[in-house]
PDB file of N, CA and C in Angstrom:
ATOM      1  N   UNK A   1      -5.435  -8.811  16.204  1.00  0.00           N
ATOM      2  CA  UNK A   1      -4.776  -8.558  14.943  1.00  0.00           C
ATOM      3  C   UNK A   1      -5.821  -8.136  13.933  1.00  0.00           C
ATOM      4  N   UNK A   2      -5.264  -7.450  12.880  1.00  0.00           N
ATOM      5  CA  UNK A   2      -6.199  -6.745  12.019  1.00  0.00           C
ATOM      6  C   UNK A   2      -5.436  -6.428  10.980  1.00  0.00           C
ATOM      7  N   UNK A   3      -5.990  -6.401   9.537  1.00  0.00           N
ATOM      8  CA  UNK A   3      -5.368  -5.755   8.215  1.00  0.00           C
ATOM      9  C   UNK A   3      -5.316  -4.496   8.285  1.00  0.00           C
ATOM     10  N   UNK A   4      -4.532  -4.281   8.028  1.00  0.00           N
ATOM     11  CA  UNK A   4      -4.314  -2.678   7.672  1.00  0.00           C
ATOM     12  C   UNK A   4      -4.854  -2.124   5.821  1.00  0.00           C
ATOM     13  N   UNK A   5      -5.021  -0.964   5.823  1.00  0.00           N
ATOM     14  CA  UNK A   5      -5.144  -0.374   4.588  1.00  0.00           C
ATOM     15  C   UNK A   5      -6.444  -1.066   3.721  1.00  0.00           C
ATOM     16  N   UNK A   6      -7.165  -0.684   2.665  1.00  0.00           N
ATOM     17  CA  UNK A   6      -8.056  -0.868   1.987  1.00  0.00           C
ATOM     18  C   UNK A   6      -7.934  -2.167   1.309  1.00  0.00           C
ATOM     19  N   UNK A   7      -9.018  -2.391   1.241  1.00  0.00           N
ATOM     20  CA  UNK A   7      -8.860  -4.086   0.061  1.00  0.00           C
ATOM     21  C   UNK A   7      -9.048  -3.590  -1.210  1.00  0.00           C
ATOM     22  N   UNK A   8      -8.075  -4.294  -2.165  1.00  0.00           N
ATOM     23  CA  UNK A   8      -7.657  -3.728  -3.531  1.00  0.00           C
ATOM     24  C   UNK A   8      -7.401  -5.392  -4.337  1.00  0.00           C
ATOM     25  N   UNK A   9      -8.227  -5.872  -4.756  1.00  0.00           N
ATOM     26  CA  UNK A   9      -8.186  -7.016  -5.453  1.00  0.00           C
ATOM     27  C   UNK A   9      -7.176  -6.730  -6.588  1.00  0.00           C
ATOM     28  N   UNK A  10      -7.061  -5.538  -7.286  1.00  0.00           N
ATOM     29  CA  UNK A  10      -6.335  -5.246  -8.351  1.00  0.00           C
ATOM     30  C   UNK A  10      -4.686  -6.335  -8.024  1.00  0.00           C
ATOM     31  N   UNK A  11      -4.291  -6.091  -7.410  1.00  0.00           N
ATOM     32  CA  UNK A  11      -3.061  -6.032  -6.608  1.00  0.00           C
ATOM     33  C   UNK A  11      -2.678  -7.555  -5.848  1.00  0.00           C
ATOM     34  N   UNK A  12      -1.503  -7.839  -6.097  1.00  0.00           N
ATOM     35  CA  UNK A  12      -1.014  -9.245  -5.635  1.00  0.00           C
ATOM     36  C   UNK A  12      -1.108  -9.615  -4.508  1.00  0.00           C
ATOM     37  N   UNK A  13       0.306  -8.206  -3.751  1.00  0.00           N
ATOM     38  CA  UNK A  13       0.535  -8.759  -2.379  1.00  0.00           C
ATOM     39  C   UNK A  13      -0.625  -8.251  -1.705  1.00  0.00           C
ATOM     40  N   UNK A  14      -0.175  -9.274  -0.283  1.00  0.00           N
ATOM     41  CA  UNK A  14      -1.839  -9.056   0.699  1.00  0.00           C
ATOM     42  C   UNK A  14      -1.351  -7.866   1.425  1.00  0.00           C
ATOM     43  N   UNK A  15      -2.243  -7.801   1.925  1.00  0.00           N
ATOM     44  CA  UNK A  15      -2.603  -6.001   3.208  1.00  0.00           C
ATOM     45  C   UNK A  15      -1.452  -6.675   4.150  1.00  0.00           C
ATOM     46  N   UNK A  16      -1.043  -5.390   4.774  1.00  0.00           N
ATOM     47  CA  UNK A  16       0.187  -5.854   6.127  1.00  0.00           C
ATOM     48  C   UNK A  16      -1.237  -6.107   7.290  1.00  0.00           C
ATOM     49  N   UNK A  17      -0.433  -6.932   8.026  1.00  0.00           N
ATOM     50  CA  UNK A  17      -1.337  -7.138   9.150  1.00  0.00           C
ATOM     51  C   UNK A  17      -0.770  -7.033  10.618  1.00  0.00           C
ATOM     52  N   UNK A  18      -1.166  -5.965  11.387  1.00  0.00           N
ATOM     53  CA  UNK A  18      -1.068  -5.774  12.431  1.00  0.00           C
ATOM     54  C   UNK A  18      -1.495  -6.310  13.399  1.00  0.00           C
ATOM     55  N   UNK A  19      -0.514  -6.734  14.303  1.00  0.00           N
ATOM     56  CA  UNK A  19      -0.676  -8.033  15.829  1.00  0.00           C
ATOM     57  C   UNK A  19      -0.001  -7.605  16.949  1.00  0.00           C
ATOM     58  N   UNK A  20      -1.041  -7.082  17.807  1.00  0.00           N
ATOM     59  CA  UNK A  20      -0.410  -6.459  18.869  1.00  0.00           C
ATOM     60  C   UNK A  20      -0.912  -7.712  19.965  1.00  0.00           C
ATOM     61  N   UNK A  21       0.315  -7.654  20.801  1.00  0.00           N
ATOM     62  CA  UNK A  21       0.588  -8.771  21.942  1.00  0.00           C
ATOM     63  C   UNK A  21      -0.170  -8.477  23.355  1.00  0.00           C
ATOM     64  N   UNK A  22      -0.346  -8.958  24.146  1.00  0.00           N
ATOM     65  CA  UNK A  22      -0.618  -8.799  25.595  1.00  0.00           C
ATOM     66  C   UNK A  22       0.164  -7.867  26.305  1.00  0.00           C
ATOM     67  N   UNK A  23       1.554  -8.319  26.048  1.00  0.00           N
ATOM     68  CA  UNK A  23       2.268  -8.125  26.891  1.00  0.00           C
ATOM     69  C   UNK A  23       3.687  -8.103  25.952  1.00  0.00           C
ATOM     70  N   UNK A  24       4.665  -6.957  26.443  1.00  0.00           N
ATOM     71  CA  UNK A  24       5.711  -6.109  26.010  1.00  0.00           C
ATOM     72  C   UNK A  24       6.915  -7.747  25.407  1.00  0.00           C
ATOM     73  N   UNK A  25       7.063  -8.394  26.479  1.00  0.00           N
ATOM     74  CA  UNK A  25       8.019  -9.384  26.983  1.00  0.00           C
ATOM     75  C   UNK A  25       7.723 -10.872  25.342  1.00  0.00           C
ATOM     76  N   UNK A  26       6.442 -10.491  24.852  1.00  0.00           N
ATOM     77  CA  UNK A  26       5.943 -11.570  24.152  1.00  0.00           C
ATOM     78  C   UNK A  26       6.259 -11.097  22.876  1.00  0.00           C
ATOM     79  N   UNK A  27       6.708  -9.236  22.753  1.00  0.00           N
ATOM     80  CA  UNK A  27       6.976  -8.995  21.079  1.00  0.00           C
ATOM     81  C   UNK A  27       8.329  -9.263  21.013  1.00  0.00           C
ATOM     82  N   UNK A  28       9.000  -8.912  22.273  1.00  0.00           N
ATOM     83  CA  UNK A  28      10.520  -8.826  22.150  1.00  0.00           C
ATOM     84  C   UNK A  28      10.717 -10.267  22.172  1.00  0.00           C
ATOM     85  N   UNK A  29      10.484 -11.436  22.409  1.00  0.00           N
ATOM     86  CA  UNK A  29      10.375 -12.941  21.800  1.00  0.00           C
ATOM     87  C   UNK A  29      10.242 -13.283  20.496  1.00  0.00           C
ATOM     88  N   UNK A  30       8.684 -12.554  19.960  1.00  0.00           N
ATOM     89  CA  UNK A  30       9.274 -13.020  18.638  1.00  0.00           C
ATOM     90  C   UNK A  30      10.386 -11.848  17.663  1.00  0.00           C
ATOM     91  N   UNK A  31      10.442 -10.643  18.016  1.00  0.00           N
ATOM     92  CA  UNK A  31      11.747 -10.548  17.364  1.00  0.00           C
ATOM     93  C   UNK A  31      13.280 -11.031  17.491  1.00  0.00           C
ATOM     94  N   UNK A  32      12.955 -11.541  18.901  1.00  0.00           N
ATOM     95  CA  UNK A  32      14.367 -12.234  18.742  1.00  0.00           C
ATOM     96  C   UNK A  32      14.750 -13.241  18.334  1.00  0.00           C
ATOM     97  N   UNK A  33      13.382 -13.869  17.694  1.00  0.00           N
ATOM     98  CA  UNK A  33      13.552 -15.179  17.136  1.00  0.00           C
ATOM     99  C   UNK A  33      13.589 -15.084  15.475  1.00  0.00           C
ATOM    100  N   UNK A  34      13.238 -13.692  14.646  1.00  0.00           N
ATOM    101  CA  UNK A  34      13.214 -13.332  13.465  1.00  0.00           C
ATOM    102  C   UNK A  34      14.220 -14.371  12.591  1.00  0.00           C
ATOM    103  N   UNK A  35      15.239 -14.155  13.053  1.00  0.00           N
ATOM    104  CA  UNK A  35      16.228 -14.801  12.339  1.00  0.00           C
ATOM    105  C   UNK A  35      16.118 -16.019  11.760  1.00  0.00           C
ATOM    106  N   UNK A  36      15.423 -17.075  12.658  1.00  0.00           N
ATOM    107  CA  UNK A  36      14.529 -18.219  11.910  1.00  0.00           C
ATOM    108  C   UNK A  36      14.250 -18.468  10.497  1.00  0.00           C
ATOM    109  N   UNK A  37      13.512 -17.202  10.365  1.00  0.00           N
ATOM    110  CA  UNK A  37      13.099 -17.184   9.090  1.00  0.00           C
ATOM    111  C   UNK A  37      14.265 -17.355   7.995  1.00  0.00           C
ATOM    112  N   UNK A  38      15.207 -16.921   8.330  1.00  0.00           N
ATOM    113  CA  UNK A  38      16.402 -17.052   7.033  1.00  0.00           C
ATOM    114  C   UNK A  38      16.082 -18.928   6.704  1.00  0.00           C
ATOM    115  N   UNK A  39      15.692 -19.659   7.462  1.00  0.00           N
ATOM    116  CA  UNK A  39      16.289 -21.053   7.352  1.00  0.00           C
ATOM    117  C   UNK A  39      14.358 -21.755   7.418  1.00  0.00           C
ATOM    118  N   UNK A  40      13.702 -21.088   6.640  1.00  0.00           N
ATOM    119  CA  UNK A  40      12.781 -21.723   6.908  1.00  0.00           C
ATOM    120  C   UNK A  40      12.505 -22.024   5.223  1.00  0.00           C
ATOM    121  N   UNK A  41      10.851 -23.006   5.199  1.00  0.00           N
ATOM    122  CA  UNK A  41      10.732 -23.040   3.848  1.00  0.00           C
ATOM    123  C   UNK A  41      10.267 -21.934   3.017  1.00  0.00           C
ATOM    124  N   UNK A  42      10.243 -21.940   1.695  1.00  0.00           N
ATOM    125  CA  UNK A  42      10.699 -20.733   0.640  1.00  0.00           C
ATOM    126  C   UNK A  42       9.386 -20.321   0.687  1.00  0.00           C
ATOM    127  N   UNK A  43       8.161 -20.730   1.491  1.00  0.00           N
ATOM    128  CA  UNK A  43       6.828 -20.122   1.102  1.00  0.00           C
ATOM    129  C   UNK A  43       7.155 -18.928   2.433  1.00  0.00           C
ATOM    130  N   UNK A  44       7.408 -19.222   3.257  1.00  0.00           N
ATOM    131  CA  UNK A  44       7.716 -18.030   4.905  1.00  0.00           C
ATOM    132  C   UNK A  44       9.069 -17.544   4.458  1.00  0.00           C
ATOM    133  N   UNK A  45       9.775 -17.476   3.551  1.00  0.00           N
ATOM    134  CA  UNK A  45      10.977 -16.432   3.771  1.00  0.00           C
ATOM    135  C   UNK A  45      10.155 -14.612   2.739  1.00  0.00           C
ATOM    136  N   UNK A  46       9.292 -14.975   2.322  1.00  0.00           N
ATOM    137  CA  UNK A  46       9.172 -13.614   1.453  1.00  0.00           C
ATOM    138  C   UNK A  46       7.957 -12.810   3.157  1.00  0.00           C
ATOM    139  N   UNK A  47       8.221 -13.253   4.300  1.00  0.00           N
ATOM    140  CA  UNK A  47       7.559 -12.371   5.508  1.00  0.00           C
ATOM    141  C   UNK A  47       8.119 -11.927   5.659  1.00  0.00           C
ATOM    142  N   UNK A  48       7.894 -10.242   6.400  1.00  0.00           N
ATOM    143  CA  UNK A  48       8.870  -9.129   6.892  1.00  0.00           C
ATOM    144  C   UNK A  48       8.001  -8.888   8.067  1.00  0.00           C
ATOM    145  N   UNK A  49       8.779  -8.775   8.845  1.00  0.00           N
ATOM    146  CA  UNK A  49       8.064  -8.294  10.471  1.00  0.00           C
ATOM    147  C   UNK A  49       8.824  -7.086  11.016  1.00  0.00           C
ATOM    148  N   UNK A  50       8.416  -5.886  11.301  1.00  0.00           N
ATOM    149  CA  UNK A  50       8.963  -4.898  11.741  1.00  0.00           C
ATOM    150  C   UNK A  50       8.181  -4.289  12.967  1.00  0.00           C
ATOM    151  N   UNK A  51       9.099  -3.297  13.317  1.00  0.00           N
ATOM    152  CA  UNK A  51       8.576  -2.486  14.549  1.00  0.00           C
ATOM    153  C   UNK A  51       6.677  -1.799  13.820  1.00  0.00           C
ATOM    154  N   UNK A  52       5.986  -1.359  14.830  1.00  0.00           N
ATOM    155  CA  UNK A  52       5.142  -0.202  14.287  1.00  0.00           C
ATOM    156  C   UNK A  52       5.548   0.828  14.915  1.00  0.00           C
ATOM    157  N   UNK A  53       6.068   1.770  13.841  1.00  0.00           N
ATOM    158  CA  UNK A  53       6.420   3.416  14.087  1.00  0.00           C
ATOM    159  C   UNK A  53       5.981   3.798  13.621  1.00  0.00           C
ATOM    160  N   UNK A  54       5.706   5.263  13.889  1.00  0.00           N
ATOM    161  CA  UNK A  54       4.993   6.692  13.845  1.00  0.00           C
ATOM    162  C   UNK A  54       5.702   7.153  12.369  1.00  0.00           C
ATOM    163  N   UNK A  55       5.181   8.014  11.973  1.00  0.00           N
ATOM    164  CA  UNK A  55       5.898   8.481  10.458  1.00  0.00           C
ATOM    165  C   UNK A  55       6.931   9.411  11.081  1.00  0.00           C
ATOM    166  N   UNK A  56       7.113   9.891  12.130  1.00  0.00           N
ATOM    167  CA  UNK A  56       8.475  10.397  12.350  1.00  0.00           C
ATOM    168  C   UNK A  56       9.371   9.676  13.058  1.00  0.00           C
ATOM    169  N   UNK A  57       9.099   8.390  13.628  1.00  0.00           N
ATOM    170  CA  UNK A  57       9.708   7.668  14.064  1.00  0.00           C
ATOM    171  C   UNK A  57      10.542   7.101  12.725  1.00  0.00           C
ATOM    172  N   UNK A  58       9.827   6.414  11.585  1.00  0.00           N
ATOM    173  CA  UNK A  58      10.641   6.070  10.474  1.00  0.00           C
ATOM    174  C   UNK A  58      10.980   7.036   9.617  1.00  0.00           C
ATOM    175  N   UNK A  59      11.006   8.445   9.627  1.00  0.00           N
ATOM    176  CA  UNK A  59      11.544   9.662   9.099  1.00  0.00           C
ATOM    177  C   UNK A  59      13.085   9.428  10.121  1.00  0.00           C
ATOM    178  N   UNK A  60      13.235   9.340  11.359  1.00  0.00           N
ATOM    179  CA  UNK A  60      13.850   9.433  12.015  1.00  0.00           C
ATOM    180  C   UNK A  60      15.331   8.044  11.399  1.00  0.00           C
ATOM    181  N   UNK A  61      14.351   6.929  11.463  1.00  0.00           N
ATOM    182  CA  UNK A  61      14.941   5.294  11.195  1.00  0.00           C
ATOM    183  C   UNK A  61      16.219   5.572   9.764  1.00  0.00           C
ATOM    184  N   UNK A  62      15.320   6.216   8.682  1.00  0.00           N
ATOM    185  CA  UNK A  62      15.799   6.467   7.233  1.00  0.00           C
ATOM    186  C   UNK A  62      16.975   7.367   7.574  1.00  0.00           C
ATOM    187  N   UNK A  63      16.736   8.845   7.880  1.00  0.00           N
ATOM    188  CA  UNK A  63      18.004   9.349   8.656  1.00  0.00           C
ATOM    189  C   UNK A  63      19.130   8.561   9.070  1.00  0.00           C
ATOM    190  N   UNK A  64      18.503   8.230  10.158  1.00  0.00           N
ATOM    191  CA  UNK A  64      19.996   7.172  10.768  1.00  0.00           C
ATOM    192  C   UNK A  64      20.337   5.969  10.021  1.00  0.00           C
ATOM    193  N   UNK A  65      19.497   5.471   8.667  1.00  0.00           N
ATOM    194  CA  UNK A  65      20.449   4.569   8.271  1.00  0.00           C
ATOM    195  C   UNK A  65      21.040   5.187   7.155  1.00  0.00           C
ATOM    196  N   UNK A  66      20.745   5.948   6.683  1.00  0.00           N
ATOM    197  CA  UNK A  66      21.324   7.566   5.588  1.00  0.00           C
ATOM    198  C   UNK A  66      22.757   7.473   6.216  1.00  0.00           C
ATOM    199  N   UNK A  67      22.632   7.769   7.556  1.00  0.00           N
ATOM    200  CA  UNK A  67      23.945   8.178   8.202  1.00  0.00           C
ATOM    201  C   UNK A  67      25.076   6.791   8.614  1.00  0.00           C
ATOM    202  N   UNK A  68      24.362   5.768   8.985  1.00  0.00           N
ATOM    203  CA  UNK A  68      25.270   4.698   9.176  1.00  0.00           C
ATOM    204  C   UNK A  68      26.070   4.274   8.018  1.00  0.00           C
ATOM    205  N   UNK A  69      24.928   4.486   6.557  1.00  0.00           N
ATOM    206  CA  UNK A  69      25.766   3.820   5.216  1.00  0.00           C
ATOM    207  C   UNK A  69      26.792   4.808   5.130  1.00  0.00           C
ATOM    208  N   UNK A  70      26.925   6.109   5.297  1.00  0.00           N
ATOM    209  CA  UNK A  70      27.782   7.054   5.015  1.00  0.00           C
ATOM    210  C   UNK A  70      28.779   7.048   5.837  1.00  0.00           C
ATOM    211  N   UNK A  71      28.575   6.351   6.834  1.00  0.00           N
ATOM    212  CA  UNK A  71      30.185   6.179   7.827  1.00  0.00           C
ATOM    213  C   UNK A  71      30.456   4.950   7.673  1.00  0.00           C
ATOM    214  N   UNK A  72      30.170   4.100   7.197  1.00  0.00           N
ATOM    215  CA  UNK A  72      30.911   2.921   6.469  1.00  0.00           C
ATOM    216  C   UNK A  72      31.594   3.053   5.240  1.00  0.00           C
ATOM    217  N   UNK A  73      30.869   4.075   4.072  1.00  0.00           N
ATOM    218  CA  UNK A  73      31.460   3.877   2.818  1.00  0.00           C
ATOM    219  C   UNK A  73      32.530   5.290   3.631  1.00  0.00           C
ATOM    220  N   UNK A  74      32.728   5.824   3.986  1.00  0.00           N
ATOM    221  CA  UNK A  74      33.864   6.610   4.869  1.00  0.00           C
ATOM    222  C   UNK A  74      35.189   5.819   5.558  1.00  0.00           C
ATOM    223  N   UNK A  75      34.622   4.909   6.207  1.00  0.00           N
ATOM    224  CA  UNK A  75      35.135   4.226   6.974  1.00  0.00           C
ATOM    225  C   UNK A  75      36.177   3.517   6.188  1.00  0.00           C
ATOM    226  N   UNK A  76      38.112   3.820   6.229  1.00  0.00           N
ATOM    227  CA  UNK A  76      38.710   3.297   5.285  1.00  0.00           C
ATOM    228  C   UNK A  76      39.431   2.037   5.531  1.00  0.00           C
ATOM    229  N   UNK A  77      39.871   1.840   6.888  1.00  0.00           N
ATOM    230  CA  UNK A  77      39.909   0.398   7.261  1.00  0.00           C
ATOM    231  C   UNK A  77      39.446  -0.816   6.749  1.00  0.00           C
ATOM    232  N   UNK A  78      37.988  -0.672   7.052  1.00  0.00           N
ATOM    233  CA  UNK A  78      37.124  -1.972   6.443  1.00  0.00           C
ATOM    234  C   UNK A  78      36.792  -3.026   7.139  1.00  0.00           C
ATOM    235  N   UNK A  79      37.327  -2.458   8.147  1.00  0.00           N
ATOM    236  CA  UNK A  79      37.170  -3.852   9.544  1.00  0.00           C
ATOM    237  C   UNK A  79      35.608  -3.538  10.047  1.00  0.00           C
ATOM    238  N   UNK A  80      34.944  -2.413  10.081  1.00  0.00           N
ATOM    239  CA  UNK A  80      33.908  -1.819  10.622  1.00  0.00           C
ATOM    240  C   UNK A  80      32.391  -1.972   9.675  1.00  0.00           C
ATOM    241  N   UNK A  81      31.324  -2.394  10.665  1.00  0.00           N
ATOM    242  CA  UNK A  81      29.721  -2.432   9.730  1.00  0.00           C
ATOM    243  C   UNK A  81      28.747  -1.263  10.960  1.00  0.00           C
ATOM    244  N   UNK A  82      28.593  -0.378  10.496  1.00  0.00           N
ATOM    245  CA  UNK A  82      27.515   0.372  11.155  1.00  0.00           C
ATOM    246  C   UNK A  82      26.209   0.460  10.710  1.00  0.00           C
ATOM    247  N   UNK A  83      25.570  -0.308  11.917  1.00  0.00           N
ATOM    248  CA  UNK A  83      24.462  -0.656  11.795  1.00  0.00           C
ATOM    249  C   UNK A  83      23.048   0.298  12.762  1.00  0.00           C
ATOM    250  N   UNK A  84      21.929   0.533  12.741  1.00  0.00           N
ATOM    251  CA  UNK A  84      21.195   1.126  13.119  1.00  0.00           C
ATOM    252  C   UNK A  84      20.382   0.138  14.014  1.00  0.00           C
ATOM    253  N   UNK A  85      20.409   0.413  15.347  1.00  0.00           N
ATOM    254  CA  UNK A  85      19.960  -0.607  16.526  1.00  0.00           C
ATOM    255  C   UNK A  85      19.017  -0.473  17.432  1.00  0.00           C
ATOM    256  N   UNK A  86      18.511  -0.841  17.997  1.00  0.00           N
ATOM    257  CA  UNK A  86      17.547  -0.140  19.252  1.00  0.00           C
ATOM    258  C   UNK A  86      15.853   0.039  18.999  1.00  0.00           C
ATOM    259  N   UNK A  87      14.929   0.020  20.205  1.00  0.00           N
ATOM    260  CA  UNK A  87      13.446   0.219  19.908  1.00  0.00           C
ATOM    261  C   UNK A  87      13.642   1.617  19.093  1.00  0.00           C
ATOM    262  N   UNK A  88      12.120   1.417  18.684  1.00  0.00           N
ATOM    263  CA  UNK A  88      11.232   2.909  18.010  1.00  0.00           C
ATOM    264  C   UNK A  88      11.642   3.786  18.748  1.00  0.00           C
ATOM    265  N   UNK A  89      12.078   5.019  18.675  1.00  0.00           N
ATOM    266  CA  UNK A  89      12.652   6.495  19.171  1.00  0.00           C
ATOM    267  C   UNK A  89      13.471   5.844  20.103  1.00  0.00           C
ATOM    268  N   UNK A  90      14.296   5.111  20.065  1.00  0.00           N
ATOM    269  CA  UNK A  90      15.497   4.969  20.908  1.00  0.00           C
ATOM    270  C   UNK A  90      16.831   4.595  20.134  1.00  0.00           C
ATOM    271  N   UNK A  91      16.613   4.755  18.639  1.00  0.00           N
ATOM    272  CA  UNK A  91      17.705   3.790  17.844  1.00  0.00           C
ATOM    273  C   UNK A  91      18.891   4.444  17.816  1.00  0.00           C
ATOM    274  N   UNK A  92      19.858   4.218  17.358  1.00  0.00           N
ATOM    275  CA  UNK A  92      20.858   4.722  17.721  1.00  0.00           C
ATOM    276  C   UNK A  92      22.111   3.838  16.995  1.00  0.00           C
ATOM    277  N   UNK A  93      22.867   4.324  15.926  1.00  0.00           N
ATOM    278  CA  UNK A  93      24.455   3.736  15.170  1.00  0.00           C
ATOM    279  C   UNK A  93      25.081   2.873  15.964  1.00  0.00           C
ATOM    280  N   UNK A  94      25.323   1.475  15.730  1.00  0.00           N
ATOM    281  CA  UNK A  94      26.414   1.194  16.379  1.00  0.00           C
ATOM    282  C   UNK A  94      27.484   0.308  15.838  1.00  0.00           C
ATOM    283  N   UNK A  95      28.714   0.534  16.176  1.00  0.00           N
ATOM    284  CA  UNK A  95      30.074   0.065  15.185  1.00  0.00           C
ATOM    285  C   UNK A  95      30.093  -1.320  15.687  1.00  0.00           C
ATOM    286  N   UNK A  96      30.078  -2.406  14.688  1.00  0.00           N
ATOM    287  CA  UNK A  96      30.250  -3.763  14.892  1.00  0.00           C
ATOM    288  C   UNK A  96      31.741  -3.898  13.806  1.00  0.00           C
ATOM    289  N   UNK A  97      32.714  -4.739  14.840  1.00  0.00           N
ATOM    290  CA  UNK A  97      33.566  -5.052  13.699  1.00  0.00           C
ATOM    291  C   UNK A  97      33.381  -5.941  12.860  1.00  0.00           C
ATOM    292  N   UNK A  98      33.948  -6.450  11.733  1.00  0.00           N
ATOM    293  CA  UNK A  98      33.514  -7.363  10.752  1.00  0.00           C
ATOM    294  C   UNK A  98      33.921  -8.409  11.183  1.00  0.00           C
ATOM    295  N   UNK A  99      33.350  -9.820  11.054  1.00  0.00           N
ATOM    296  CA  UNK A  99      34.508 -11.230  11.428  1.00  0.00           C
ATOM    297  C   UNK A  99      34.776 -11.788  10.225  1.00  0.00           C
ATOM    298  N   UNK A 100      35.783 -12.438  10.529  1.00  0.00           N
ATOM    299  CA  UNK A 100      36.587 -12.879   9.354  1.00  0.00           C
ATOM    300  C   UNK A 100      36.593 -14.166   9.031  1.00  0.00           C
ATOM    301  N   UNK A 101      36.040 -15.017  10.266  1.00  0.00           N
ATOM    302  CA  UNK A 101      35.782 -16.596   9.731  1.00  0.00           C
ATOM    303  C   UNK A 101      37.055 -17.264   9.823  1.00  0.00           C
ATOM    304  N   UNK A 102      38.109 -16.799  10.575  1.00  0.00           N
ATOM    305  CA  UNK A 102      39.538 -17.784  10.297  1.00  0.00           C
ATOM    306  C   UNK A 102      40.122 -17.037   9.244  1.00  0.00           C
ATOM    307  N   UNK A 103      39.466 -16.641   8.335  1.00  0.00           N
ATOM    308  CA  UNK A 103      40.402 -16.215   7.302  1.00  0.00           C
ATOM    309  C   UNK A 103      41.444 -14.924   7.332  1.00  0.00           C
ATOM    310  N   UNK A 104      42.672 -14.671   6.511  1.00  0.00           N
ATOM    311  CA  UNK A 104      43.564 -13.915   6.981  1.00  0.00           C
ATOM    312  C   UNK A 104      43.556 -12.804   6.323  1.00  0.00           C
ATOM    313  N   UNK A 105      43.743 -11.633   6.728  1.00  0.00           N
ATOM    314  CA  UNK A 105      43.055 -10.181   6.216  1.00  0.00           C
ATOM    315  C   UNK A 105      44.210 -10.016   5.572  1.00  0.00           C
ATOM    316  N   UNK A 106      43.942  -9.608   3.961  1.00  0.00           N
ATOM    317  CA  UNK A 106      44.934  -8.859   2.895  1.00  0.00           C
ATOM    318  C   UNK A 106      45.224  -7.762   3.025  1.00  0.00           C
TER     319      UNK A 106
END
């Protein structure tokens, strides 16, 4: 693991820091455990952990979520959340219906 980008004392937040794993099987662990974080204490919820992509890989990411928000606010039902899914250059829209919790749709 290593900081990324220049040291700039001026400036609050710290450098992102890049942590590459051994092995493929050990990143896809901790992203599947991301969710954690919603329920942790208030000093670890301001962490963000993301893929590392290429600048056309997240040229690509922005696109497709450009396009998912635009087929939801389209979308006149309302039962539907399109969300943007999948590794780096493999992502790809996909329609999740909404749940309702028991409760009864107006």
């Amino acid at each position: 693991m290593y900081r990324l980008g220049p040291r700039d004392r001026g400036t609050e937040s710290p450098r992102p820091l890049l942590v590459q794993f051994a092995r493929y099987t050990s990143k896809n662990l901790l992203m599947e455990n991301l969710y954690k974080l919603r329920h942790a204490e208030q000093k670890f919820k301001k962490i963000v952990v993301t893929h590392d992509m290429t600048r056309s890989e997240r040229d690509e990411c922005k696109k497709l979520v450009a396009e998912a928000k635009s087929m939801g606010e389209q979308d006149q039902s309302g039962e539907y959340l399109y969300k943007v899914r999948g590794n780096p250059g493999l992502m790809k829209i996909v329609k999740i219906r909404k749940r309702y919790w028991g409760r009864t749709k107006k």
